[in-house]
C-alpha atoms as a PDB file:
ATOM      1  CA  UNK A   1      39.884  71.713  34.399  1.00  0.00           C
ATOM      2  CA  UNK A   2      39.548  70.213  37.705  1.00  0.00           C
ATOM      3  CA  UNK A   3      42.187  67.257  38.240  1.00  0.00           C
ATOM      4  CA  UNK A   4      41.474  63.803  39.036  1.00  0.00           C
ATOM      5  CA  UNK A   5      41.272  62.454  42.318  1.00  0.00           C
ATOM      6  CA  UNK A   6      43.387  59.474  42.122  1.00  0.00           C
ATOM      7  CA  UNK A   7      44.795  57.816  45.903  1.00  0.00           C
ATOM      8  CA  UNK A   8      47.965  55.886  45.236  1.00  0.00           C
ATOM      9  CA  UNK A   9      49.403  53.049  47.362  1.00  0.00           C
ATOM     10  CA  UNK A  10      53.447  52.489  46.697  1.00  0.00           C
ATOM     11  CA  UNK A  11      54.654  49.549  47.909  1.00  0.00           C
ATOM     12  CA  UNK A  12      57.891  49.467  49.254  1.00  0.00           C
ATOM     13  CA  UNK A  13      60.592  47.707  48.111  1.00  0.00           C
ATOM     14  CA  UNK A  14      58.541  47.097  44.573  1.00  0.00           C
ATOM     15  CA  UNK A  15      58.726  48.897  41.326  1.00  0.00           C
ATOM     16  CA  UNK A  16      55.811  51.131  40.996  1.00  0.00           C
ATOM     17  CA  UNK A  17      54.379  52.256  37.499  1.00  0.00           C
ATOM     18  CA  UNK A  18      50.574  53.257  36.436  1.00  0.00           C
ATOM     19  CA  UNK A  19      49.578  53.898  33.414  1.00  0.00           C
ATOM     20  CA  UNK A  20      47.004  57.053  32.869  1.00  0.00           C
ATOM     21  CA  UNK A  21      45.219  58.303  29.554  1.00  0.00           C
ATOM     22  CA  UNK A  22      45.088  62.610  29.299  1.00  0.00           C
ATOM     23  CA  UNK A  23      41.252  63.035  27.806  1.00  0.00           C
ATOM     24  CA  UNK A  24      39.702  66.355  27.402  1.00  0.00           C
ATOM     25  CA  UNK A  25      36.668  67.669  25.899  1.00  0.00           C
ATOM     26  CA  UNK A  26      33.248  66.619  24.706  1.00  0.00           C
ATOM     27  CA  UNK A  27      33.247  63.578  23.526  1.00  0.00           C
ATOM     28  CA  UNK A  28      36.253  63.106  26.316  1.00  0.00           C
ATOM     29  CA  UNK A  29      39.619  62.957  23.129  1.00  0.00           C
ATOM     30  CA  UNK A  30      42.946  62.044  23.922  1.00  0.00           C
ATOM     31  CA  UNK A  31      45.368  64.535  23.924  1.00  0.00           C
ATOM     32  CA  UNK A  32      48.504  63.845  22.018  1.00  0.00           C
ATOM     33  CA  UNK A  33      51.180  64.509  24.119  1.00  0.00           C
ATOM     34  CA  UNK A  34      54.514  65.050  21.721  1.00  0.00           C
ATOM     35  CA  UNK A  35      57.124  67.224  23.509  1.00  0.00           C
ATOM     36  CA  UNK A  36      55.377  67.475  27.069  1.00  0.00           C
ATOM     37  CA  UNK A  37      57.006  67.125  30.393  1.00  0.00           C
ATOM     38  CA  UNK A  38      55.752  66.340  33.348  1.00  0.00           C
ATOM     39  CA  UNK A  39      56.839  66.816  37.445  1.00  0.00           C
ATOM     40  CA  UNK A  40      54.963  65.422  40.643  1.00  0.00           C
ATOM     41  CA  UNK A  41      55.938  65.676  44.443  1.00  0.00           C
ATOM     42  CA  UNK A  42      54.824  64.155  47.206  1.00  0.00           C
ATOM     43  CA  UNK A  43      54.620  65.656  50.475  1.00  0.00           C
ATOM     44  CA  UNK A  44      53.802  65.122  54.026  1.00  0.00           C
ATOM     45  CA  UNK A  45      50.615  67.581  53.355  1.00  0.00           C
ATOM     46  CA  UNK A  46      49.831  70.275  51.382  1.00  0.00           C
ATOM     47  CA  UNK A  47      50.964  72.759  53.293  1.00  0.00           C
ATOM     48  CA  UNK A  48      54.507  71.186  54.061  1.00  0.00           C
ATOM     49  CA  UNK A  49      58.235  72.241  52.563  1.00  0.00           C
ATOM     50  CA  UNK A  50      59.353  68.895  53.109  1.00  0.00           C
ATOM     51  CA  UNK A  51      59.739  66.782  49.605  1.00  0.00           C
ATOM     52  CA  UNK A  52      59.291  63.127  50.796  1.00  0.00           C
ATOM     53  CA  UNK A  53      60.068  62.106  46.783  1.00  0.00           C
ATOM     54  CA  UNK A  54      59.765  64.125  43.505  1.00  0.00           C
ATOM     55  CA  UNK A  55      59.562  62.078  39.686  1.00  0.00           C
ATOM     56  CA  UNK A  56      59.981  64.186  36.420  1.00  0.00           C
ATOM     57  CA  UNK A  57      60.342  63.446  32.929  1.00  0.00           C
ATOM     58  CA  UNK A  58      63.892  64.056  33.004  1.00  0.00           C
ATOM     59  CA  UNK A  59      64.282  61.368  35.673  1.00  0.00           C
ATOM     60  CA  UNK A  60      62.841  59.185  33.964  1.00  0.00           C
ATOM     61  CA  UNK A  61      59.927  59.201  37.032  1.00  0.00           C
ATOM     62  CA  UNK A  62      57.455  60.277  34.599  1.00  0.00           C
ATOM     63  CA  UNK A  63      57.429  58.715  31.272  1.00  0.00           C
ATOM     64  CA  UNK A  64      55.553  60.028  28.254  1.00  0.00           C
ATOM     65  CA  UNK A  65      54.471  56.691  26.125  1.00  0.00           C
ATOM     66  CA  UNK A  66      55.501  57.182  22.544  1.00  0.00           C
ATOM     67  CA  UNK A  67      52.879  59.273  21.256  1.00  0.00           C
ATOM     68  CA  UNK A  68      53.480  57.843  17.185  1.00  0.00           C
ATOM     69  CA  UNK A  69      51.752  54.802  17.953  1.00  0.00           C
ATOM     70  CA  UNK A  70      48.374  55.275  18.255  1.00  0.00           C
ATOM     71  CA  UNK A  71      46.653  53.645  21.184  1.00  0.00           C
ATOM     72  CA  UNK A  72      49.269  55.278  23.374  1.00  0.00           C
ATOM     73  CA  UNK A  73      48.054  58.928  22.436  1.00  0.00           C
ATOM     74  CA  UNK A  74      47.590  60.594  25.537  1.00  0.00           C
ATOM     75  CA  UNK A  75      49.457  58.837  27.802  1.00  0.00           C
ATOM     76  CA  UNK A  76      51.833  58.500  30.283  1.00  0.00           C
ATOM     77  CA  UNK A  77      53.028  56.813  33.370  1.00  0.00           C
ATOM     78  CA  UNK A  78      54.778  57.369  36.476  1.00  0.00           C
ATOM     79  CA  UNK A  79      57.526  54.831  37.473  1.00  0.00           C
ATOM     80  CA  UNK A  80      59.623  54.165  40.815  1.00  0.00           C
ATOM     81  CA  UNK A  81      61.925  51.144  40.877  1.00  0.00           C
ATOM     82  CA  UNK A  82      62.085  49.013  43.421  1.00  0.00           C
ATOM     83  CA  UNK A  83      65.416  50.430  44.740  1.00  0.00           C
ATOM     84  CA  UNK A  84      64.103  53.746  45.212  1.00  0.00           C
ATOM     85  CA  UNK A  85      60.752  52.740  46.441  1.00  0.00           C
ATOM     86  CA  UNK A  86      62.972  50.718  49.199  1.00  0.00           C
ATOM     87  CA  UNK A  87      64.419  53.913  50.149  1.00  0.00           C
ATOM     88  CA  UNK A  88      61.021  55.977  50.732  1.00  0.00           C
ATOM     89  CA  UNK A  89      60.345  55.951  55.101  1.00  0.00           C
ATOM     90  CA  UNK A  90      57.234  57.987  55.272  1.00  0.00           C
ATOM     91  CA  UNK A  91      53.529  56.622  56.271  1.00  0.00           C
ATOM     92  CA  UNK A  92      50.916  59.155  54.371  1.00  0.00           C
ATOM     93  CA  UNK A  93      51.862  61.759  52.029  1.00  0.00           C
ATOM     94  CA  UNK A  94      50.039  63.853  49.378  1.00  0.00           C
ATOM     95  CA  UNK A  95      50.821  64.348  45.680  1.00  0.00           C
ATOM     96  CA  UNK A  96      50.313  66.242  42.248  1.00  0.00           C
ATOM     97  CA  UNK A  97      50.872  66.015  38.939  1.00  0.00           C
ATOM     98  CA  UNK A  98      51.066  68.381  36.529  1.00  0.00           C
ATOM     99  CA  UNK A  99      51.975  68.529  32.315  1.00  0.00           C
ATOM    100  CA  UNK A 100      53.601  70.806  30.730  1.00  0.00           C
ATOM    101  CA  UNK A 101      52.681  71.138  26.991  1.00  0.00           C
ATOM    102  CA  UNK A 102      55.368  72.389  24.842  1.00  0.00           C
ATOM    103  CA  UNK A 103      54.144  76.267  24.541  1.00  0.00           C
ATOM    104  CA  UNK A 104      54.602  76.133  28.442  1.00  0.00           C
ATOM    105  CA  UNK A 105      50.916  75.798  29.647  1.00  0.00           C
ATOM    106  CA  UNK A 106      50.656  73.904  33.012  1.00  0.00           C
ATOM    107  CA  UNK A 107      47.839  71.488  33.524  1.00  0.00           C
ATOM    108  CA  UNK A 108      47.270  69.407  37.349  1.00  0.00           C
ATOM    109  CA  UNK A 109      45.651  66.957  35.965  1.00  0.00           C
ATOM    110  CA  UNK A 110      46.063  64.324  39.090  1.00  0.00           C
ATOM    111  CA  UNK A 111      46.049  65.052  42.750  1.00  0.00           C
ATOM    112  CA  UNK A 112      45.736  62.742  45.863  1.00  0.00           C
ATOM    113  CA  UNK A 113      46.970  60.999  48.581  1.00  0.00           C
ATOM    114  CA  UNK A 114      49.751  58.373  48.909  1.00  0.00           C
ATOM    115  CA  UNK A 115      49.997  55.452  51.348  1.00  0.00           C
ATOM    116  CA  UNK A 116      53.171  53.895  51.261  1.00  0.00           C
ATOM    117  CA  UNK A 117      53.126  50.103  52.226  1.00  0.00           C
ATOM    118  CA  UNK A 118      55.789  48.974  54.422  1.00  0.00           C
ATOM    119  CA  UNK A 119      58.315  45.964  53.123  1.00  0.00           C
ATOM    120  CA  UNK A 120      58.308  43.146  55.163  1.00  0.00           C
ATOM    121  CA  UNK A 121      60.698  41.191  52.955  1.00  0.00           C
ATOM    122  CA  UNK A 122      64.382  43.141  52.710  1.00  0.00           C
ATOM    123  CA  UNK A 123      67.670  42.021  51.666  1.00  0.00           C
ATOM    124  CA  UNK A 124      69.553  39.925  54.822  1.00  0.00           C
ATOM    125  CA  UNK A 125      73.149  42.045  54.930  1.00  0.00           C
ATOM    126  CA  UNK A 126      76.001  39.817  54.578  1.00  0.00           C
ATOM    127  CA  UNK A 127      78.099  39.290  56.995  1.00  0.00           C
ATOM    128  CA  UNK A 128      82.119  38.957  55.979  1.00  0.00           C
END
């Protein structure tokens, strides 16, 4: 399966979290995603060794929506709080996603580029 091309704009200083919906097949069903995990990095480019910011279920950087109830079969969302998206100093980046289903099979299912928005608005430090 070829992933989706999905660019993603953070914006710094704000909590980031998108929703997406895992479909596959013919009529496009979604895939119910009980015990998965997930992991994404972004990265100056591909071809870089440099990890500008990395989310995973176990952070808590990908979340897997409670697959009992059943219009959120299928999906997921990645999530950056607004502390941590302060903290991110980079300009363009590149990213992927990929899910891991609970017999260990790796999908990418999204893959793109990042822009991260620059704060204008930041805390004034107190002075004593």
């Amino acid at each position: 399966m070829t992933p989706a091309k999905v660019n993603l704009t953070i914006y710094q200083g704000a909590t980031f979290s998108k929703v997406f919906q895992y479909k596959t097949g013919n009529p496009p069903t979604a895939v119910n995603m009980s015990l998965w995990s997930g992991r994404m990095q972004i990265r100056p480019n591909k071809k870089s060794s440099e990890v500008l910011l990395e989310l995973t279920t176990e952070g808590d950087g990908i979340v897997i929506l409670d697959q009992t109830v059943p219009e959120n079969v299928g999906k997921f969302s990645i999530f950056i709080d607004d502390v941590d998206t302060a903290e991110l100093n980079f300009t363009h980046g590149e990213y992927d996603l990929e899910l891991e289903d609970a017999d260990g099979f790796v999908r990418r299912i999204l893959m793109g580029s990042v822009t991260l928005n620059k704060e204008v608005t930041r805390p004034v430090p107190v002075v004593p």
